[in-house]
PDB file of N, CA and C in Angstrom:
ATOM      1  N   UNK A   1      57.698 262.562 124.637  1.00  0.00           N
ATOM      2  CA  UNK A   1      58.235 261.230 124.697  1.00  0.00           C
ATOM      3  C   UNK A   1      59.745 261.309 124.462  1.00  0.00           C
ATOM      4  N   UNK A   2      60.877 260.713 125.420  1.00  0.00           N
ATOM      5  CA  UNK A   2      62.157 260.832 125.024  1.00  0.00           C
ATOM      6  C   UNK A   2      62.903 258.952 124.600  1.00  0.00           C
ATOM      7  N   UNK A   3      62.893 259.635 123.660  1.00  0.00           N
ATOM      8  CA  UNK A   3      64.113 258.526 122.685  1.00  0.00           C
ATOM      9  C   UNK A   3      65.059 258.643 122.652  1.00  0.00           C
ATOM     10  N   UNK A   4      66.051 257.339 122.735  1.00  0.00           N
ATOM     11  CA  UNK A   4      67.885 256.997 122.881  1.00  0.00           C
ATOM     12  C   UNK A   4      67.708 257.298 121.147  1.00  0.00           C
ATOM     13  N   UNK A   5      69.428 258.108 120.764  1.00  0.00           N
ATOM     14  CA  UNK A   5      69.144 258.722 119.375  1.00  0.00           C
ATOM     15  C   UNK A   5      71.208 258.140 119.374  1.00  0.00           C
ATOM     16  N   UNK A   6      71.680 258.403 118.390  1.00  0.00           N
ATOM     17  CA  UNK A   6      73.487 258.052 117.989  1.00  0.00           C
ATOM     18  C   UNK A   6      73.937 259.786 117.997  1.00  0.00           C
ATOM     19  N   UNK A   7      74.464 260.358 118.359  1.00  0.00           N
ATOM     20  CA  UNK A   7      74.832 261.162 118.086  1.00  0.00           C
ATOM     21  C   UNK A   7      75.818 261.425 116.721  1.00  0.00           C
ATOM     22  N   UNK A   8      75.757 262.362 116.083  1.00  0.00           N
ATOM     23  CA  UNK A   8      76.444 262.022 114.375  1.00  0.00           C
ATOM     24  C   UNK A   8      78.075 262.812 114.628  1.00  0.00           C
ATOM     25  N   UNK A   9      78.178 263.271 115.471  1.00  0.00           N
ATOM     26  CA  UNK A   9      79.656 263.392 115.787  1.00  0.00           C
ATOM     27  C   UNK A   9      80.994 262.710 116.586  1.00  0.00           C
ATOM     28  N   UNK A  10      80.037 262.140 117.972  1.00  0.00           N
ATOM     29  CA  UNK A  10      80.810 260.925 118.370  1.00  0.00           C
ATOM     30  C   UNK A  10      80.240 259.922 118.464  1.00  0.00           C
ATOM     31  N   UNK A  11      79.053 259.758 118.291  1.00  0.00           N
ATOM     32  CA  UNK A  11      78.695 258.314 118.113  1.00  0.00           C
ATOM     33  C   UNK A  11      78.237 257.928 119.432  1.00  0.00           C
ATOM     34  N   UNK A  12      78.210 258.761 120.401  1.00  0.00           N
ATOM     35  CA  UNK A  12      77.928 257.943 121.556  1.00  0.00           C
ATOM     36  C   UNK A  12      76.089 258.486 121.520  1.00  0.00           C
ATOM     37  N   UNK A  13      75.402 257.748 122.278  1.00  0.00           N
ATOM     38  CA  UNK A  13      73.868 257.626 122.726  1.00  0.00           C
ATOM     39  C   UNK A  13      73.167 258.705 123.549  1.00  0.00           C
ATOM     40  N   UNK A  14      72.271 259.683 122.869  1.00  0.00           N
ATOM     41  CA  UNK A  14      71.814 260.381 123.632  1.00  0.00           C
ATOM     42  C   UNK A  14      70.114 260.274 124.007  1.00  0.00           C
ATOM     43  N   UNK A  15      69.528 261.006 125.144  1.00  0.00           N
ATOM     44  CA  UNK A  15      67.973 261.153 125.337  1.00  0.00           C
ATOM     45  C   UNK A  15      67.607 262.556 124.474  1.00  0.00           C
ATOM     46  N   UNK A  16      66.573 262.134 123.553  1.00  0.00           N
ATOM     47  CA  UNK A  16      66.199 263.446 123.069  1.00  0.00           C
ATOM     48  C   UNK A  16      64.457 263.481 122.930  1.00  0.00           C
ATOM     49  N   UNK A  17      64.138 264.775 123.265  1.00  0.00           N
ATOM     50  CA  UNK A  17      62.955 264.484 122.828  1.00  0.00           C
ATOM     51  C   UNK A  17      62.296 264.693 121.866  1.00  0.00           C
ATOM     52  N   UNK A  18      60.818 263.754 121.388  1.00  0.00           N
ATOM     53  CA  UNK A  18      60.612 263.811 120.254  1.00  0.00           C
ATOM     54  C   UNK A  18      59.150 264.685 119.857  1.00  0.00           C
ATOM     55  N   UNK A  19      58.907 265.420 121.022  1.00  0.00           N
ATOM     56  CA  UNK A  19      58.407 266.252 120.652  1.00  0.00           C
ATOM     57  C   UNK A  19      58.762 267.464 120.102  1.00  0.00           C
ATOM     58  N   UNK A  20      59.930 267.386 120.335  1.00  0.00           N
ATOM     59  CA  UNK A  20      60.274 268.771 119.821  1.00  0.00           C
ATOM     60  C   UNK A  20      60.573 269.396 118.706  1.00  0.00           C
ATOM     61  N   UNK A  21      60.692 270.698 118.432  1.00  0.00           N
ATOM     62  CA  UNK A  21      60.049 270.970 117.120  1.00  0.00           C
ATOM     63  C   UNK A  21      61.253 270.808 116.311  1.00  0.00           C
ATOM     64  N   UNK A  22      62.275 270.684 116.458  1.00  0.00           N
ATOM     65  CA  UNK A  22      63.868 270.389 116.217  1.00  0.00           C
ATOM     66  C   UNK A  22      64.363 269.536 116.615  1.00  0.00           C
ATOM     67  N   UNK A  23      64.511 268.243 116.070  1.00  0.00           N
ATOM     68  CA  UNK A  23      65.069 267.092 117.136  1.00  0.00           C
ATOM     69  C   UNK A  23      66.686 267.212 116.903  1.00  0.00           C
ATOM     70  N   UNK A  24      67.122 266.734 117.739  1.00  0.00           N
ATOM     71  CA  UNK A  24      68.499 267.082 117.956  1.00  0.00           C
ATOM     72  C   UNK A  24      69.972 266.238 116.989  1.00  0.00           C
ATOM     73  N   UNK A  25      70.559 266.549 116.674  1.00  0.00           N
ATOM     74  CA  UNK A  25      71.334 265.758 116.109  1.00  0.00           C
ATOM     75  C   UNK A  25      72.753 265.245 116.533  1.00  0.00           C
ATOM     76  N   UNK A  26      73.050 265.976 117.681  1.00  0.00           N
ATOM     77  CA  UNK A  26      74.115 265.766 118.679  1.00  0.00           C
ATOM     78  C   UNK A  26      73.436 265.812 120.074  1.00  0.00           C
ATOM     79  N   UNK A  27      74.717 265.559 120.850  1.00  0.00           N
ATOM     80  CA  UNK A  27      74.779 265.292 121.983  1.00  0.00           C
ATOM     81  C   UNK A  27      75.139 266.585 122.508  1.00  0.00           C
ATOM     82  N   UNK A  28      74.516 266.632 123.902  1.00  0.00           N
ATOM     83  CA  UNK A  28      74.765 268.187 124.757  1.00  0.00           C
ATOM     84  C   UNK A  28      76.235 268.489 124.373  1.00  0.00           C
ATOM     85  N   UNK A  29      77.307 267.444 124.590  1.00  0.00           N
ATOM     86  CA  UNK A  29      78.788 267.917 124.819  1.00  0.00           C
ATOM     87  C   UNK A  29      79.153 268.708 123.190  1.00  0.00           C
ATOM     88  N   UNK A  30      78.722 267.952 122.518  1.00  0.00           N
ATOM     89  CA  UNK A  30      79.463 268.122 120.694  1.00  0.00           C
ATOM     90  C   UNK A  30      78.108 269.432 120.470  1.00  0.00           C
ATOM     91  N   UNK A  31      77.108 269.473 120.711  1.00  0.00           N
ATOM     92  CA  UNK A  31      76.570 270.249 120.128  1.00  0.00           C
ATOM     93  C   UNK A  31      77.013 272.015 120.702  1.00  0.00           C
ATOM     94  N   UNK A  32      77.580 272.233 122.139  1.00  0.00           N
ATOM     95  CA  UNK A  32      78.027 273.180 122.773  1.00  0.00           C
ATOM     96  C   UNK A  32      79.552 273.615 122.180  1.00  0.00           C
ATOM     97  N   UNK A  33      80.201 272.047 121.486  1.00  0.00           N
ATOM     98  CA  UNK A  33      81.593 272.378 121.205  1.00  0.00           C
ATOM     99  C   UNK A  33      81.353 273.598 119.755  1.00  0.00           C
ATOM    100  N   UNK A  34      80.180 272.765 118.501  1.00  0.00           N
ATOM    101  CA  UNK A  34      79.948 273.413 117.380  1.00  0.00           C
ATOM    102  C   UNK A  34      79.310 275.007 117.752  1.00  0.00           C
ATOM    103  N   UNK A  35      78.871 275.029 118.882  1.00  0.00           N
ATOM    104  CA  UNK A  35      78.229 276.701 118.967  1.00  0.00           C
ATOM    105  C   UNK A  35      79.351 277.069 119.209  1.00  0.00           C
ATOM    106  N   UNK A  36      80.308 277.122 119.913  1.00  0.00           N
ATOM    107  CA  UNK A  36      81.358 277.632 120.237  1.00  0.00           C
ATOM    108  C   UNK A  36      82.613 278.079 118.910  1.00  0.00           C
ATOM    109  N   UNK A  37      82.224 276.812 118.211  1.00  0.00           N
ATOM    110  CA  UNK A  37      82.968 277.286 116.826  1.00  0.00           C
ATOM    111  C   UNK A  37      82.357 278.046 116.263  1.00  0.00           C
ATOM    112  N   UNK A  38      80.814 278.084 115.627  1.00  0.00           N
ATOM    113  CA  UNK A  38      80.297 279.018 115.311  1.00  0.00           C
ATOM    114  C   UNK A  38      80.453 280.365 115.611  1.00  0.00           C
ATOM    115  N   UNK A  39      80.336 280.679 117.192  1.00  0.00           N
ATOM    116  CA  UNK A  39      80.724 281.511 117.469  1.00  0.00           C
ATOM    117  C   UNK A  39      81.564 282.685 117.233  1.00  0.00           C
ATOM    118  N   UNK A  40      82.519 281.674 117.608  1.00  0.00           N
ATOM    119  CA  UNK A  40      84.001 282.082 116.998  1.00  0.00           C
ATOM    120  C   UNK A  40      84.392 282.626 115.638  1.00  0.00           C
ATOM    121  N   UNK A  41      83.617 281.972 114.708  1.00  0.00           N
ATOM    122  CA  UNK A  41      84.339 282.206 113.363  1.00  0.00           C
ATOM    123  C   UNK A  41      84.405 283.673 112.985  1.00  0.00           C
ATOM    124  N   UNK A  42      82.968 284.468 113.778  1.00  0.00           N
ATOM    125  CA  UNK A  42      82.751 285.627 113.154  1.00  0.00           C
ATOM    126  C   UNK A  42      83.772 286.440 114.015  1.00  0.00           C
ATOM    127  N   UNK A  43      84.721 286.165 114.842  1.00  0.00           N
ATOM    128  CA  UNK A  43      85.637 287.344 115.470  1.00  0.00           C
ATOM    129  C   UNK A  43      86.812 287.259 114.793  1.00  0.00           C
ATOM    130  N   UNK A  44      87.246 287.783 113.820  1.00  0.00           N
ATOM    131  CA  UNK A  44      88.254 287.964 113.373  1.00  0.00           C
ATOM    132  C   UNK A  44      88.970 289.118 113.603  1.00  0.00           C
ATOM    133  N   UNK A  45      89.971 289.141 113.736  1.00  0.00           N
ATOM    134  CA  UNK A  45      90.875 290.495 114.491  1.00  0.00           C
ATOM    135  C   UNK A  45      91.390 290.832 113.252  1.00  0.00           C
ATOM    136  N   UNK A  46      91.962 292.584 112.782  1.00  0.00           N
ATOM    137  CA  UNK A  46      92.366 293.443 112.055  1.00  0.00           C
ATOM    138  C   UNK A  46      93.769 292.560 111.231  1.00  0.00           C
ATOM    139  N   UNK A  47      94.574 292.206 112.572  1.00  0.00           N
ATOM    140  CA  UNK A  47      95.499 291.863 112.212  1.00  0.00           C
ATOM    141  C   UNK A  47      95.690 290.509 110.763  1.00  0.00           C
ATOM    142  N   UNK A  48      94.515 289.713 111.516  1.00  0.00           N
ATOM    143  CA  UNK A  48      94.435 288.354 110.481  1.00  0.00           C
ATOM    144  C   UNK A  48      94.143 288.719 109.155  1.00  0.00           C
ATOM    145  N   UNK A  49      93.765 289.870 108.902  1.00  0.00           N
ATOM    146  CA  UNK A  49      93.090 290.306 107.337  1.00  0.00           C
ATOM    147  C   UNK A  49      94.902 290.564 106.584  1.00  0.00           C
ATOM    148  N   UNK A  50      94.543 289.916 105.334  1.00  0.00           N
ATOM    149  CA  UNK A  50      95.731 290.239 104.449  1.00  0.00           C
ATOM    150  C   UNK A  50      95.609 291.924 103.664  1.00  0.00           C
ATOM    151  N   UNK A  51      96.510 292.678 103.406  1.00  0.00           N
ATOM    152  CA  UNK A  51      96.415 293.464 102.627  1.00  0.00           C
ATOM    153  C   UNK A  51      96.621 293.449 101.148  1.00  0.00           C
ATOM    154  N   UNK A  52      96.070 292.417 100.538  1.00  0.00           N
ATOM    155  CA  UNK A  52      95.698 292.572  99.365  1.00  0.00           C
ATOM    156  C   UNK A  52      94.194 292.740  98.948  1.00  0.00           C
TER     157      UNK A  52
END
């Protein structure tokens, strides 16, 4: 069964479904932006490390 849900990052209206075993808490666009940060966080380059 799919239900209109608020998305908790922009607020705009998404279809999600409610069968699923994880219901969603964003929207396709914001939820692809946060994997992408996720992503990201773990590549840190040599250079960015301080030497202390």
């Amino acid at each position: 069964m799919i239900k209109k849900k608020e998305c908790l990052e922009c607020k705009k209206e998404f279809d999600f479904d409610t069968l699923a075993r994880y219901p969603r808490k964003y929207c396709k666009d914001c939820s692809a932006k946060r994997k992408k940060m996720w992503d990201e966080q773990w590549k840190v380059k040599f250079e960015d490390l301080s030497e202390d």
